[in-house]
Protein backbone atom coordinates (compact mmCIF):
# COMPACT_ATOMS: atom_id res chain seq x y z
CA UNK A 1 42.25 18.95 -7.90
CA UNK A 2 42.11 21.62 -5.29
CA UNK A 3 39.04 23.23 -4.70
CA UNK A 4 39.25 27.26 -4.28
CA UNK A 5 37.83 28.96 -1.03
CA UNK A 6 34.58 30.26 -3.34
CA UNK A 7 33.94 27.02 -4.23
CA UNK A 8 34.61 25.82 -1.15
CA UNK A 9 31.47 28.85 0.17
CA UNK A 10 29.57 27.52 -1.98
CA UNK A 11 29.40 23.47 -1.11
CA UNK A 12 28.81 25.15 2.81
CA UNK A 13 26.14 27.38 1.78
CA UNK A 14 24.42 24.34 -0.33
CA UNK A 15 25.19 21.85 2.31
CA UNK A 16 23.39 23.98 4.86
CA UNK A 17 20.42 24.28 2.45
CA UNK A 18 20.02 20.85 2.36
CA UNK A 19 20.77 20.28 5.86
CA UNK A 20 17.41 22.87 6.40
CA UNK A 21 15.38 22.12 3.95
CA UNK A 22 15.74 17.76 3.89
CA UNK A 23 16.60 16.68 6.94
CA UNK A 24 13.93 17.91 9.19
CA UNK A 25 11.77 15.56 6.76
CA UNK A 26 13.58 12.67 7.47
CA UNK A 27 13.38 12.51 10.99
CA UNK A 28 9.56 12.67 10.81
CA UNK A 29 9.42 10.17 8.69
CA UNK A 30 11.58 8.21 11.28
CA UNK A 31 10.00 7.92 14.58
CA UNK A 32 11.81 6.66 17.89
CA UNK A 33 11.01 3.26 18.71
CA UNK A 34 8.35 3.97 21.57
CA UNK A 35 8.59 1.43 24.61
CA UNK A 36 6.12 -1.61 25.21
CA UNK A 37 2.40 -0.44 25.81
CA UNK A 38 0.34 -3.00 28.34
CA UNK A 39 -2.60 -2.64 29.89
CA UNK A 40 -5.23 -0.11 29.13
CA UNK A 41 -1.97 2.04 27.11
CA UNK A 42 -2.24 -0.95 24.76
CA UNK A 43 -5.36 0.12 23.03
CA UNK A 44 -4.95 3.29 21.64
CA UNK A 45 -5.97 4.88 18.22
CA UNK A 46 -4.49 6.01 15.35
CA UNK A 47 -2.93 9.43 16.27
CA UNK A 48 -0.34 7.10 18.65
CA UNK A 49 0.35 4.51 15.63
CA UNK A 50 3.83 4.71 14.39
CA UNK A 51 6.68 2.32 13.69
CA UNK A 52 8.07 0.16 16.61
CA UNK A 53 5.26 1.00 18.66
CA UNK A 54 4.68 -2.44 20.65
CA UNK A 55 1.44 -3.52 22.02
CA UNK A 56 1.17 -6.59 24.33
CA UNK A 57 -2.99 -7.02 25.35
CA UNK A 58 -3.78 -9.86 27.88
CA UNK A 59 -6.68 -11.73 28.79
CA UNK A 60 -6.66 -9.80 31.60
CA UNK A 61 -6.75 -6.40 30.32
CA UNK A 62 -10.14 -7.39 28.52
CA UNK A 63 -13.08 -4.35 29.62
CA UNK A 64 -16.51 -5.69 30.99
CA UNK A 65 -18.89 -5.72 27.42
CA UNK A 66 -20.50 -2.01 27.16
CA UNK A 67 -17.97 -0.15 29.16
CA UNK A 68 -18.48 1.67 26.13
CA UNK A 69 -21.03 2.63 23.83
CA UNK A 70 -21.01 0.67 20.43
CA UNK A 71 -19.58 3.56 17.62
CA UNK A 72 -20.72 4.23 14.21
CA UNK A 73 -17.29 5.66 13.16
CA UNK A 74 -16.50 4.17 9.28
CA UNK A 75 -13.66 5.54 7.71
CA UNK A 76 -13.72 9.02 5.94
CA UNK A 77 -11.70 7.94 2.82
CA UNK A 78 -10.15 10.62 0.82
CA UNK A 79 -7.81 10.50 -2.40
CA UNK A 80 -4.17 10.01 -1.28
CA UNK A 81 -2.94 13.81 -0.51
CA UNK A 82 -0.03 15.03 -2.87
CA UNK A 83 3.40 13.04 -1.58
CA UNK A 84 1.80 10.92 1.18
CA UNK A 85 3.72 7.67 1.37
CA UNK A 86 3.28 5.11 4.20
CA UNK A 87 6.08 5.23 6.64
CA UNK A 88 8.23 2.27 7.48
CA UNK A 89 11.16 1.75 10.58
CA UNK A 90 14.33 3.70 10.06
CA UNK A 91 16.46 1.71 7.24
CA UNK A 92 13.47 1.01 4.98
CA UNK A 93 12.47 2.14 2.07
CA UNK A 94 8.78 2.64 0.45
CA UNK A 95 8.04 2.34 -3.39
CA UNK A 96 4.87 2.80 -5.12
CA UNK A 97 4.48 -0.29 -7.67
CA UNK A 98 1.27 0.62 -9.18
CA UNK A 99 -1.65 2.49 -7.75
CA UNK A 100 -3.93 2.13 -10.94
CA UNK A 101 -5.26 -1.30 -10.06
CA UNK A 102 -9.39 -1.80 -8.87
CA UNK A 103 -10.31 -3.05 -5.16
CA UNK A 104 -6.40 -5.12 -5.11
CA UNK A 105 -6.97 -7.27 -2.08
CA UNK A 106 -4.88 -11.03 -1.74
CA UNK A 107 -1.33 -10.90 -3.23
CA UNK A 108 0.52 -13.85 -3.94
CA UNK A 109 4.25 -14.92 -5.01
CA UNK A 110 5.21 -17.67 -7.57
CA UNK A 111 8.22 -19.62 -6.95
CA UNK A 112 9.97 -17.81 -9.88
CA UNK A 113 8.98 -14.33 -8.37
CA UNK A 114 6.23 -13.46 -10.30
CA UNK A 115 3.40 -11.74 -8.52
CA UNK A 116 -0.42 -12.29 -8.58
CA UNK A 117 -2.99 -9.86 -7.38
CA UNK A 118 -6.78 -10.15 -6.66
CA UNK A 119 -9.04 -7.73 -7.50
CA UNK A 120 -11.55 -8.60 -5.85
CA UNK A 121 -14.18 -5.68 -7.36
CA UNK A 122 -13.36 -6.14 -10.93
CA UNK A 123 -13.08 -10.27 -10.28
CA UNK A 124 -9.87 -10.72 -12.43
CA UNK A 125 -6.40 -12.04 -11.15
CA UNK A 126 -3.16 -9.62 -12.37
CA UNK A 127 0.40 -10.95 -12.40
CA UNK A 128 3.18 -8.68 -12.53
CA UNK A 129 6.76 -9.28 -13.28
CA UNK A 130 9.20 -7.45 -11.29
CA UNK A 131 12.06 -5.98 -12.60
CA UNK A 132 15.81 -6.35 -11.05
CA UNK A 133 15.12 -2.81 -9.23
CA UNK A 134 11.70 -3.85 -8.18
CA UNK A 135 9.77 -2.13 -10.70
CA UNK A 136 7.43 -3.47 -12.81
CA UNK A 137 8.58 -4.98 -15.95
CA UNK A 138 5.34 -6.95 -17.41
CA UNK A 139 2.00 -6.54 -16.63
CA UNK A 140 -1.01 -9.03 -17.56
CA UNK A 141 -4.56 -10.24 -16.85
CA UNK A 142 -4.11 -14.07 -15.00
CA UNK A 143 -7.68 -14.86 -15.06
CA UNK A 144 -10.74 -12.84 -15.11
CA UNK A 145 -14.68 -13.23 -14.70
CA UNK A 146 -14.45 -14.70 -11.47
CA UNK A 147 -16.56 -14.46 -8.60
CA UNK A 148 -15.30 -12.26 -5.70
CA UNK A 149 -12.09 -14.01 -5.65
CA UNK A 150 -10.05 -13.43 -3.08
CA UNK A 151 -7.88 -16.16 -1.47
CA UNK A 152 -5.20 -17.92 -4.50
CA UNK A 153 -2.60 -19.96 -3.74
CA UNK A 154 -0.32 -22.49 -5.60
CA UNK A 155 -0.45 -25.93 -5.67
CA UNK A 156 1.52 -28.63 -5.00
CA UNK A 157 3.76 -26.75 -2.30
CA UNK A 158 7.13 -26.14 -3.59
CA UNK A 159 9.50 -25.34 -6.30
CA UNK A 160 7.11 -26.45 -9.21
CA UNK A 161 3.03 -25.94 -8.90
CA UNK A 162 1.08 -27.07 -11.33
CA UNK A 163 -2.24 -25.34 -10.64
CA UNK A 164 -3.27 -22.10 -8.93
CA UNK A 165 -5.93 -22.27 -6.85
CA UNK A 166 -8.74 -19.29 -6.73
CA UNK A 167 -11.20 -19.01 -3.83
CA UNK A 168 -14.05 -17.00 -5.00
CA UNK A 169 -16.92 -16.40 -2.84
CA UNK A 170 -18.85 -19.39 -3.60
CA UNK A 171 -16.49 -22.16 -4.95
CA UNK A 172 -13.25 -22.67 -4.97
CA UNK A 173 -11.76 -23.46 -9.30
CA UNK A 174 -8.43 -23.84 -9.96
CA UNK A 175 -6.08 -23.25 -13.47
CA UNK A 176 -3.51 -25.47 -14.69
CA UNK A 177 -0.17 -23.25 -14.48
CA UNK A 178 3.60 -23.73 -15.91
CA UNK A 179 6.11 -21.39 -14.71
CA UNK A 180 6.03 -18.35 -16.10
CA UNK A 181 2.71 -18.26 -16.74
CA UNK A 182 0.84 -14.56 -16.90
CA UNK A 183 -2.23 -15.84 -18.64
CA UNK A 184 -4.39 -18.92 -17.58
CA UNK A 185 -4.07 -21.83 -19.38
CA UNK A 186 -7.53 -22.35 -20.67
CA UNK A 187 -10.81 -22.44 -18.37
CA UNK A 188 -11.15 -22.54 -14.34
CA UNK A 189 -11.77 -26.17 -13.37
CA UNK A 190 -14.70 -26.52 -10.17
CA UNK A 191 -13.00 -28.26 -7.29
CA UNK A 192 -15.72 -26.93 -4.46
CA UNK A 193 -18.70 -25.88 -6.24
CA UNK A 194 -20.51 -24.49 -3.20
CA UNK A 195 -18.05 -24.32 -0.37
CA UNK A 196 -20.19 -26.60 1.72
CA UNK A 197 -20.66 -30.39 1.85
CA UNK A 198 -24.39 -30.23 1.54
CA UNK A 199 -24.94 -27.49 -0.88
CA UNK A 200 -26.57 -25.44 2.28
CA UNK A 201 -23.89 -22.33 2.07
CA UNK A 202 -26.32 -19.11 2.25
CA UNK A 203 -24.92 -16.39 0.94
CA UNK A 204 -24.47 -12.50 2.42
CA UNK A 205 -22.46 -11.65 5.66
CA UNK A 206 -18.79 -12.02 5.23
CA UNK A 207 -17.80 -12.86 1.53
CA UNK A 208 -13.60 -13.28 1.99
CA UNK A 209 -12.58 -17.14 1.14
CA UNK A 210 -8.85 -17.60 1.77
CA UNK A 211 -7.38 -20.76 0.58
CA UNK A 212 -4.18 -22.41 1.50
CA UNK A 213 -2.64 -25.94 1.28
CA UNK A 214 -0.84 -28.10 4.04
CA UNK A 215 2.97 -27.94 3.55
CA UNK A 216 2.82 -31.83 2.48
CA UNK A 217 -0.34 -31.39 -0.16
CA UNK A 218 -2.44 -33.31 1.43
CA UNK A 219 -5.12 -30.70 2.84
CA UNK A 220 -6.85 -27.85 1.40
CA UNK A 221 -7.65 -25.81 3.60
CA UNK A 222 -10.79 -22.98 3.26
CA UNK A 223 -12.05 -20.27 5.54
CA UNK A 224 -15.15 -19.48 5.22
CA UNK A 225 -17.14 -16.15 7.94
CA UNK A 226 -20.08 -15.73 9.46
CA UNK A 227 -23.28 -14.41 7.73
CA UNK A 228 -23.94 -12.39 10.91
CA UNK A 229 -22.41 -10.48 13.73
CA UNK A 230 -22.94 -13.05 16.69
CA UNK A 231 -26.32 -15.44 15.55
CA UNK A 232 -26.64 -19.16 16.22
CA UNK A 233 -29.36 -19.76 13.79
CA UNK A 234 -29.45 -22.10 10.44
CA UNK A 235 -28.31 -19.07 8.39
CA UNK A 236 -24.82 -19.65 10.13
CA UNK A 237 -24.37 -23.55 8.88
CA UNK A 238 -20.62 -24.37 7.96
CA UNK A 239 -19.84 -20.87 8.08
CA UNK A 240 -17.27 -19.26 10.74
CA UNK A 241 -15.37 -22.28 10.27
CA UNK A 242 -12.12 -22.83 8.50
CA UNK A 243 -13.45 -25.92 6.10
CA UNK A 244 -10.94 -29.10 5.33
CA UNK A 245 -10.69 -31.11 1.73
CA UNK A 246 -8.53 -33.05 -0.59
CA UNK A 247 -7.40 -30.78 -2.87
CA UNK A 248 -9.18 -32.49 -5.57
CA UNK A 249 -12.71 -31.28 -3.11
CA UNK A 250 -13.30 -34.90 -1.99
CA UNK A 251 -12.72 -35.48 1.71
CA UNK A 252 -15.13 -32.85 3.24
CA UNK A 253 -14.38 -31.83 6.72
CA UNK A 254 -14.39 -29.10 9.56
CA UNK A 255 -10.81 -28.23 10.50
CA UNK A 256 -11.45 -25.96 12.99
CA UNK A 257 -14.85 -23.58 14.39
CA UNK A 258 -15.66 -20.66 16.35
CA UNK A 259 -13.88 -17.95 14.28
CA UNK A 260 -16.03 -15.18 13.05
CA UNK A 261 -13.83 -14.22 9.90
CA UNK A 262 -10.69 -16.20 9.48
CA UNK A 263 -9.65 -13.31 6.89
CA UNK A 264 -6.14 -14.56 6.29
CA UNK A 265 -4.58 -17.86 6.26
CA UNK A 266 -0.87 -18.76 6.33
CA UNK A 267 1.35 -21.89 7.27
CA UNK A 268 3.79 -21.38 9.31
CA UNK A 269 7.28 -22.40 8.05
CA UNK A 270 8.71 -23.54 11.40
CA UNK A 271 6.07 -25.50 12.78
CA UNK A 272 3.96 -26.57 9.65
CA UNK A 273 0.92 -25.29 11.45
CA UNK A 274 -2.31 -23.43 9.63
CA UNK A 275 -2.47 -19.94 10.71
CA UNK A 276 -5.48 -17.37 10.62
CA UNK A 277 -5.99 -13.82 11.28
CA UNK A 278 -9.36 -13.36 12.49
CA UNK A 279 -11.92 -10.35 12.62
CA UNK A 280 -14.19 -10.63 15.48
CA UNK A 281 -17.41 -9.39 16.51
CA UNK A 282 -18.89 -5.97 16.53
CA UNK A 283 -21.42 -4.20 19.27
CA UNK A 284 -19.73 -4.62 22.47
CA UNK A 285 -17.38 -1.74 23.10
CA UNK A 286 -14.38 0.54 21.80
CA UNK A 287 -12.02 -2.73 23.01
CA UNK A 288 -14.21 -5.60 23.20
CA UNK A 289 -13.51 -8.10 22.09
CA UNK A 290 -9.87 -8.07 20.56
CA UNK A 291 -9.16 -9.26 16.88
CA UNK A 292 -6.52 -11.85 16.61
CA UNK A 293 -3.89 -13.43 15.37
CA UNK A 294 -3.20 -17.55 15.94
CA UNK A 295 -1.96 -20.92 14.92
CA UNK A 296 -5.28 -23.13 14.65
CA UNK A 297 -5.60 -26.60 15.67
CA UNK A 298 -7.28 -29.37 14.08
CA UNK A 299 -10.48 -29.43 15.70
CA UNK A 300 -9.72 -26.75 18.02
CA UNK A 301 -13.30 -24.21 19.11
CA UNK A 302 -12.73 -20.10 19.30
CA UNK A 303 -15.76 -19.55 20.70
CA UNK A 304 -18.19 -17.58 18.08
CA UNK A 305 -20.90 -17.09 18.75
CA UNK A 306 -21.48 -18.20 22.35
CA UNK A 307 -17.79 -17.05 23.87
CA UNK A 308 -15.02 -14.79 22.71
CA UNK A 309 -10.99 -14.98 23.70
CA UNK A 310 -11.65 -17.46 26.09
CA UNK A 311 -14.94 -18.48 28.39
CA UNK A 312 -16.09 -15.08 28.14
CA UNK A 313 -19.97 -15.36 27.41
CA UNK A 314 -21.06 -12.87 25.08
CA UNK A 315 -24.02 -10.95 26.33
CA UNK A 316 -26.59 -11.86 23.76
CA UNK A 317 -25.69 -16.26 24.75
CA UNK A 318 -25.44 -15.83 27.97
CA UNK A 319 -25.67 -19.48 29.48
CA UNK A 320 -26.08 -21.42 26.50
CA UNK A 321 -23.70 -24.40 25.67
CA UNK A 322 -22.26 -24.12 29.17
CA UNK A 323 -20.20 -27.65 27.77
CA UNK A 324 -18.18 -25.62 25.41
CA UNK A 325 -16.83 -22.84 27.60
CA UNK A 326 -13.92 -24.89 28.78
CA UNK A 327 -12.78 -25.81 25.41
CA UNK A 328 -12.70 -22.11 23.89
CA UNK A 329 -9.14 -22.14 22.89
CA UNK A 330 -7.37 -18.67 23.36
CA UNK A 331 -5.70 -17.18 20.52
CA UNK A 332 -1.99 -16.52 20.14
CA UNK A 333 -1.64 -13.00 19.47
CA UNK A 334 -4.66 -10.15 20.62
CA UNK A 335 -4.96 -7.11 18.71
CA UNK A 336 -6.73 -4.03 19.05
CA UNK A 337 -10.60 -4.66 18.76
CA UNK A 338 -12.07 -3.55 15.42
CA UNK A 339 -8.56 -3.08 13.73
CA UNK A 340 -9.81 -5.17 11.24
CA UNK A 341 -6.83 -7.93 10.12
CA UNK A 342 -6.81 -9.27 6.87
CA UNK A 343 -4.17 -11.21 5.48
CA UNK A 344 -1.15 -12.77 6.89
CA UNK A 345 2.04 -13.68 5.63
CA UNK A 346 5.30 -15.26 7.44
CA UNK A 347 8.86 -13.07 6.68
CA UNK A 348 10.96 -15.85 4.83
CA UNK A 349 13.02 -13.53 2.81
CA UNK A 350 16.49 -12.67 3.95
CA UNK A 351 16.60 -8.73 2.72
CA UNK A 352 15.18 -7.20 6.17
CA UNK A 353 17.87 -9.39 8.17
CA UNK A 354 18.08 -12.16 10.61
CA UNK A 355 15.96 -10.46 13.79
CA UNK A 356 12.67 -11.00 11.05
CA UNK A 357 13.21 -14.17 9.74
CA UNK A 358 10.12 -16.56 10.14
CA UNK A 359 7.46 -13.37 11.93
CA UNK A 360 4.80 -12.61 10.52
CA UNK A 361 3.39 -9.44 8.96
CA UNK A 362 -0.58 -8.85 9.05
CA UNK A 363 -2.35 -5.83 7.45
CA UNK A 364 -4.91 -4.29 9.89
CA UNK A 365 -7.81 -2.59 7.09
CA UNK A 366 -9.27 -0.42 9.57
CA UNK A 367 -11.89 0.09 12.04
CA UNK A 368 -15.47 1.21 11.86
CA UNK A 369 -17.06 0.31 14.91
CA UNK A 370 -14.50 2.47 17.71
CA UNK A 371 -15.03 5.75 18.73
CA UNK A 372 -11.39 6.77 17.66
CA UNK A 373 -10.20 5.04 14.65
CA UNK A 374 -7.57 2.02 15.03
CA UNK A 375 -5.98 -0.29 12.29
CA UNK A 376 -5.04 1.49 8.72
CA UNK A 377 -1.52 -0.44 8.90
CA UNK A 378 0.79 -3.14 8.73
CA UNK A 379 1.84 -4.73 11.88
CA UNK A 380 4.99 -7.08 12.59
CA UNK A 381 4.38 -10.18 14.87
CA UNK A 382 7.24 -11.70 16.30
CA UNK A 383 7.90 -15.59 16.55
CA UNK A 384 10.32 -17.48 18.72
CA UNK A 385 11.25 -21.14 17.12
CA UNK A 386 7.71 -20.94 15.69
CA UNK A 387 5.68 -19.23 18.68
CA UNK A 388 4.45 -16.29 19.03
CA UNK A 389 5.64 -14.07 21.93
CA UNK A 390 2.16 -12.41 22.32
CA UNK A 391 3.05 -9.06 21.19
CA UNK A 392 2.63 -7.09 18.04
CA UNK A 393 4.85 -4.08 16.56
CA UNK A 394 3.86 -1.26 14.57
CA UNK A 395 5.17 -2.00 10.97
CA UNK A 396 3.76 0.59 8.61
CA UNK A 397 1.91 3.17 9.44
CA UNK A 398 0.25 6.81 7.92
CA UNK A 399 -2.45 5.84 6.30
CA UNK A 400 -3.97 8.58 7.45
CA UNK A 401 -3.90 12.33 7.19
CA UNK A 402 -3.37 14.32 10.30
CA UNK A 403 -7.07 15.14 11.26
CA UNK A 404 -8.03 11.20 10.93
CA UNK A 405 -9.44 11.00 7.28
CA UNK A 406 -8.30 7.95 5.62
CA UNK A 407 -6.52 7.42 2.32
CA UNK A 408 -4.83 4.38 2.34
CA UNK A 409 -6.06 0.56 3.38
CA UNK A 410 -4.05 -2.07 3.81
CA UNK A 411 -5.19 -5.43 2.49
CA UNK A 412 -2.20 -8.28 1.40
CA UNK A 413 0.83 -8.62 2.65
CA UNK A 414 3.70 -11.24 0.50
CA UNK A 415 7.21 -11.76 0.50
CA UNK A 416 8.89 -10.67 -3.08
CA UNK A 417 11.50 -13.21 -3.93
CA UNK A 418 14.15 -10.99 -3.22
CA UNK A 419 13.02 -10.39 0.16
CA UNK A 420 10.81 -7.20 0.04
CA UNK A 421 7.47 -7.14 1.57
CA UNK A 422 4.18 -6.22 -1.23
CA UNK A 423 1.33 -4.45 0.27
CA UNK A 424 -1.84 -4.26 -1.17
CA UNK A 425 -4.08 -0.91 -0.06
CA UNK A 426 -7.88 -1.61 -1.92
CA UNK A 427 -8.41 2.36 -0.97
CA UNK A 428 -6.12 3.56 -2.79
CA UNK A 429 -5.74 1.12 -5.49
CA UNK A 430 -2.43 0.71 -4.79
CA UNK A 431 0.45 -1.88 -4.27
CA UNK A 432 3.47 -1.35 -2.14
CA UNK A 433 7.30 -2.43 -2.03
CA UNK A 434 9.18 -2.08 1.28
CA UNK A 435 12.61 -3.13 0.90
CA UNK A 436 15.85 -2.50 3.33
């Protein structure tokens, strides 16, 4: 049909509406990939967070401690302003699931795609069931009256668990589960009942318990942080530690010490290897010492309380176990001190394309303790054949409103089965689908 020249006005005039009035919107909302930031460029704050920002921070761009004063800078959290949406690279697209759910923290994914939530506040377990589109189809209760759960994870390892695992803050129980499941079946069964193998946990300090199993079964592994900033004293027994069992809870052991809050743990589907991100200590400066990111070895030492990133003494041990300072292993990845990173997860979906297959996302929750304000997003940390190349991409970002207030916290971070990546954001009780 041909079209006549007034019609033909009219598709210009409307085309250069839209042109005017949409697209200046979607290039803000699609940065330029910014170029590689070492050194002292590496640290930054939030006003200089966007996507495909890169940050690469060395050993040996570490400050002396106190090169600046220690901040009292929480977070000024405000509702989420009227059609604020996280921003991801160019190509991807953000959904709103849900943003009705209380203090949503760990998010999990069942081998038939069904997704479980902690909240943490309300101490109940949600699974959803996603729809063909990615919306929610069913919502239900999993489990509630549980103890500041946090960590969850499915056991055995594969195609067809049996049990899902809950780490509250004291114990770790677990459910007996059938496919499909969005209810428990029946009551939580006690596999740790204190978290410790002497019943000496003391409670307080960091409450996060992750849980996560070795990709044969065989280990269950806990993480358990610190009670304090940077003591040594009783008060701190098994604690910083990630802690080892059967998953049955016989078998007691110490995997691995030294690490202040192993947050989030993850295995690590090239190399089989336990993963942790890890919050580290406070006091000591804008950019000391770095949070990080790293594969953990069996027996391996971090260095809390005595050392940090290294043989670097912190100021309040100076001297003491002078035999350890040799061993401190070095973590993988360095981020920006204070930035807070939660939970990890490992890109094995096939939606976002080959160049992400097998990183790993973390979500940074914030800092409180920096002058400027760093964290408040989720970062991308690439791999080669199951290594990490030291460096760390901006993944999602805006979080926060243009004069620094804060409305949105990341928390979890899962792979959907059909490849999209769930956020969890406990400040604004919300959950998030980023798909390609």
């Amino acid at each position: 049909m041909r079209m006549s020249m007034t019609s033909k006005k009219n598709v210009i005039r409307w085309s250069g509406l839209f042109l005017c009035l949409f697209l200046p919107l979607a290039f803000a909302a699609q940065p330029a990939t910014a170029p590689l930031r070492t050194g002292p460029a590496a640290f930054g704050d939030w006003s200089t967070d966007a996507p495909g920002v890169v940050r690469h921070i060395t050993v040996a761009d570490l400050p002396k401690p106190f090169a600046s004063r220690s901040a009292d800078n929480g977070p000024r959290l405000v509702a989420r302003p009227a059609g604020a949406m996280p921003i991801a690279p160019p190509g991807f697209i953000v959904q709103l699931l849900a943003d009705n759910l209380r203090n949503p923290r760990k998010i999990i994914t069942a081998p038939n795609g069904d997704v479980f939530i902690v909240e943490s506040a309300a101490g109940r377990i949600t699974a959803i069931r996603l729809a063909a589109n990615g919306t929610i189809a069913e919502r239900q209760v999993y489990a509630d009256k549980l103890n500041q759960p946090f960590g969850i994870a499915f056991y055995p390892p594969g195609q067809h668990p049996e049990f899902v695992y809950v780490a509250n803050t004291g114990s770790v129980v677990r459910f007996a589960y059938q496919s499909g499941d969005l209810q428990a079946r029946g009551e939580a069964q006690t596999i740790v009942p204190d978290l410790s193998a002497g019943g000496r946990l003391r409670g307080g300090g960091h409450w996060t318990r992750d849980v996560v199993f070795s990709p044969d079964g065989g280990r269950m592994f806990v993480s358990v942080g610190s009670r304090s900033n940077n003591d040594d004293n009783d008060a701190e027994f098994h604690r910083a530690n990630i802690l080892s069992y059967r998953p049955d809870g016989s078998d007691f052991s110490i995997y691995a010490s030294g690490l202040r809050n192993a947050v989030g743990l993850a295995i690590n589907p090239v190399t089989g290897q336990l993963w942790a991100s890890v919050n580290e200590r406070d006091g000591l400066g804008d950019n000391l010492p770095p949070d990080y990111i790293t594969h953990v070895e069996k027996g391996g030492f971090y260095g809390w309380p005595w050392f940090y990133i290294g043989g670097h003494y912190d100021p309040k041990h100076q001297g003491k176990h002078a035999e350890l300072r040799d061993k401190v292993i070095v973590p993988d990845v360095l981020l920006q001190a204070h930035s807070a990173s939660l939970c990890m997860t490992f890109y094995t979906g096939k939606m976002f394309g080959e160049e992400y297959q097998n990183d790993a996302f973390a979500a940074l929750h914030g800092s409180w303790n920096r002058a400027k304000r760093t964290g408040y997003k989720v970062i991308r940390v690439p791999m080669r054949q199951g290594r990490a190349t030291g460096e760390y991409e901006d993944f999602l970002t805006g979080f926060t409103t243009p004069t620094g207030d804060v409305w949105g916290r990341p928390v979890g971070v899962a792979v959907a089965k059909d490849g999209s990546l769930l956020v969890s954001d406990d400040a604004a009780n919300a959950l998030w689908r980023i798909s390609r």
